[in-house]
Protein backbone atom coordinates (compact mmCIF):
# COMPACT_ATOMS: atom_id res chain seq x y z
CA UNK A 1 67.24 55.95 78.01
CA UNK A 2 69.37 55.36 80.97
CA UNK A 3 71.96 58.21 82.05
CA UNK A 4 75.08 56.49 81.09
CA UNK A 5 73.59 56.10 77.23
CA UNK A 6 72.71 59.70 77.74
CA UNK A 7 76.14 60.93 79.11
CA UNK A 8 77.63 58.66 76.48
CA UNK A 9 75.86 60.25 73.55
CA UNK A 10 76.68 63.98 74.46
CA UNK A 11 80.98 63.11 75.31
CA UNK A 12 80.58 61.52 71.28
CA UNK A 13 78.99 64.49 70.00
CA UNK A 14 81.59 66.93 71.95
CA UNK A 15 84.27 64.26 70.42
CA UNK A 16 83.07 64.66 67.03
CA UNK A 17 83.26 68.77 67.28
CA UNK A 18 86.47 68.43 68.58
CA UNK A 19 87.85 66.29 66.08
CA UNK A 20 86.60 68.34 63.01
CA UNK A 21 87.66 71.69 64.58
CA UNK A 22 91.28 69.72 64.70
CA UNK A 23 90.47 68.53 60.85
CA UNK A 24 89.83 72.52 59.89
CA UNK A 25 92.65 73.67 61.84
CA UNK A 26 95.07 71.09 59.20
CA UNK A 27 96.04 68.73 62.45
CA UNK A 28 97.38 65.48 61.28
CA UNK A 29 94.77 62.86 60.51
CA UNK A 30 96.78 60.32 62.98
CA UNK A 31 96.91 62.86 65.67
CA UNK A 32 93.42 63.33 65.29
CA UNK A 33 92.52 59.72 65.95
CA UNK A 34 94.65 59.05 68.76
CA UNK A 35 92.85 62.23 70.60
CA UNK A 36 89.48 60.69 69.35
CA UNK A 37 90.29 57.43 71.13
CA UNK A 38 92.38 58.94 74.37
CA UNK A 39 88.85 61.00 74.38
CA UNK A 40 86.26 58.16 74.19
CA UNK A 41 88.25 56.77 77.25
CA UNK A 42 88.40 58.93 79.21
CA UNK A 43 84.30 59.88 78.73
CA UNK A 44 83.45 55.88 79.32
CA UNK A 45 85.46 55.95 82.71
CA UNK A 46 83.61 59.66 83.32
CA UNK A 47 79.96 58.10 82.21
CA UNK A 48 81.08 54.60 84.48
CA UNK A 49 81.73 56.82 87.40
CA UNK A 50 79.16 59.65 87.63
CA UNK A 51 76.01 57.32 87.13
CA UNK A 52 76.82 53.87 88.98
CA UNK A 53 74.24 53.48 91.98
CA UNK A 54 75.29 54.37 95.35
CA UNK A 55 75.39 51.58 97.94
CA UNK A 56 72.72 51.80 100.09
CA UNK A 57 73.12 52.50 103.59
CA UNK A 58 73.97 50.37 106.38
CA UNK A 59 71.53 49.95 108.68
């Protein structure tokens, strides 16, 4: 499993957490889903960014 899918998989299960904390603590279902999706953007362009190969150096 590469890095990314690994990175990937732990910012969904943080999501989820979040999300149901914010469903116990009687936050609106739409509000919810908008920080869901705001949330699984911002941890693709995280994942994209921490675990793209460095350019090798110029020799």
């Amino acid at each position: 499993m590469s890095s990314f899918s690994t990175y990937i998989i732990g910012f969904i299960i943080l999501v989820i957490g979040l999300a149901l904390a914010a469903y116990l603590l009687n936050v609106p279902a739409m509000w919810i889903a908008v920080g869901v999706v705001v949330l699984i953007g911002i941890g693709v362009l995280m994942a994209t960014s921490r675990t793209k190969p460095r350019d090798p150096p110029v020799a």
